[in-house]
Protein backbone atom coordinates (compact mmCIF):
# COMPACT_ATOMS: atom_id res chain seq x y z
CA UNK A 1 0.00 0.00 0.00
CA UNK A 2 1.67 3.57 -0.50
CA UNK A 3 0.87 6.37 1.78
CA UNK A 4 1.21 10.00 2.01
CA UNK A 5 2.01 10.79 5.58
CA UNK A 6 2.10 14.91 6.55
CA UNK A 7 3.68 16.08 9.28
CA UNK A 8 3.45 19.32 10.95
CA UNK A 9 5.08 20.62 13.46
CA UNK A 10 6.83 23.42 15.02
CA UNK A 11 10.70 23.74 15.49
CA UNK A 12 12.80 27.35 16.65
CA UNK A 13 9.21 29.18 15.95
CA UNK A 14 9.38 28.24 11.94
CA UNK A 15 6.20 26.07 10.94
CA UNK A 16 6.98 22.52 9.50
CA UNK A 17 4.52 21.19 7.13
CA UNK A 18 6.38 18.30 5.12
CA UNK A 19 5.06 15.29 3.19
CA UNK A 20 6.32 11.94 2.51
CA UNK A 21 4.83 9.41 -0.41
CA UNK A 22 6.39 6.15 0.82
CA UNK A 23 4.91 2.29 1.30
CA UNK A 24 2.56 1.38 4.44
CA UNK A 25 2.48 -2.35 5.22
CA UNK A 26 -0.61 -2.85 7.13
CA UNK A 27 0.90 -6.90 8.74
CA UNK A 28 4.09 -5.07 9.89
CA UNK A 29 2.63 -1.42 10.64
CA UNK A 30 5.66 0.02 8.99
CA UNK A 31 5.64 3.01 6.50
CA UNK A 32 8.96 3.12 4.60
CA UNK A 33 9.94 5.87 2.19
CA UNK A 34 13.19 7.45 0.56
CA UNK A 35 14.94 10.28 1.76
CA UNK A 36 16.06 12.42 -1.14
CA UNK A 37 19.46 13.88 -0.27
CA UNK A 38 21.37 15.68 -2.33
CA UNK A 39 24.58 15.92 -1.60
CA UNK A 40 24.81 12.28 0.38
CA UNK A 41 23.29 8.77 -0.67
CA UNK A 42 19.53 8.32 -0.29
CA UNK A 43 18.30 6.66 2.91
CA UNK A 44 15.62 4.43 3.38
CA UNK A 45 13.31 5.68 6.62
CA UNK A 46 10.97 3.15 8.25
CA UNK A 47 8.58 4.42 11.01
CA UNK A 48 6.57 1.79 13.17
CA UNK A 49 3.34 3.76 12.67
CA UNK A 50 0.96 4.70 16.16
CA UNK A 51 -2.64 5.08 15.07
CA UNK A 52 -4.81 6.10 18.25
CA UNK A 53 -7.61 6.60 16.42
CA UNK A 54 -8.19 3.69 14.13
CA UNK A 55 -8.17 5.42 10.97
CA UNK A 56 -5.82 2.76 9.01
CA UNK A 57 -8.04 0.05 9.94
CA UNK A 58 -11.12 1.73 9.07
CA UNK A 59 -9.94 3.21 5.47
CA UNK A 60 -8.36 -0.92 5.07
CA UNK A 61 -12.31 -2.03 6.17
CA UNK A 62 -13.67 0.84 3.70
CA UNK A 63 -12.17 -0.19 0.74
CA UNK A 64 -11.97 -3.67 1.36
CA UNK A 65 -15.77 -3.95 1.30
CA UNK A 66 -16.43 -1.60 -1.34
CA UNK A 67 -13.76 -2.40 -3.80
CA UNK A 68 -12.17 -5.63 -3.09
CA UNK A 69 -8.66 -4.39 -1.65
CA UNK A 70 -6.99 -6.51 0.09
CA UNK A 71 -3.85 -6.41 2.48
CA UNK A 72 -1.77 -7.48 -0.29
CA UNK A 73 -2.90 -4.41 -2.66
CA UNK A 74 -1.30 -1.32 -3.53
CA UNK A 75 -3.55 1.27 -2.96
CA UNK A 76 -2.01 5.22 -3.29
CA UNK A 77 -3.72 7.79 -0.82
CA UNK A 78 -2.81 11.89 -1.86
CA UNK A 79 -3.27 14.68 0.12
């Protein structure tokens, strides 16, 4: 599954507002995504992702019912 995650956030009184297109693997919980950097070597981030408020499960319910998606799917969500 890819994912757009957004984060925003505040750091030395500048607003951060950044996105990152990247893979979410809904067995594992893991979004992964490339870090562009220019001068040094790509990186490859993974973040164990913490969803209080069920959100995941219930878009992963939503389209599973509707459309057929499965777990194994790649499914692109934009912002």
């Amino acid at each position: 599954m890819m994912l757009v995650m957004s984060v925003i956030g505040t750091a030395a009184k500048k607003t951060l507002n950044k996105s990152f297109e990247g893979q979410y693997v809904r067995s594992t919980n893991t979004f992964t995504y490339v870090k562009d950097n220019l001068v040094f070597p790509n990186k490859t981030i993974n973040y164990t992702v913490k969803d209080d408020s069920g959100l995941l499960d219930q878009i992963y319910n939503f389209i599973g019912q509707k459309y057929g998606v499965t777990d194994t799917d790649v499914v692109v969500f934009r912002h």
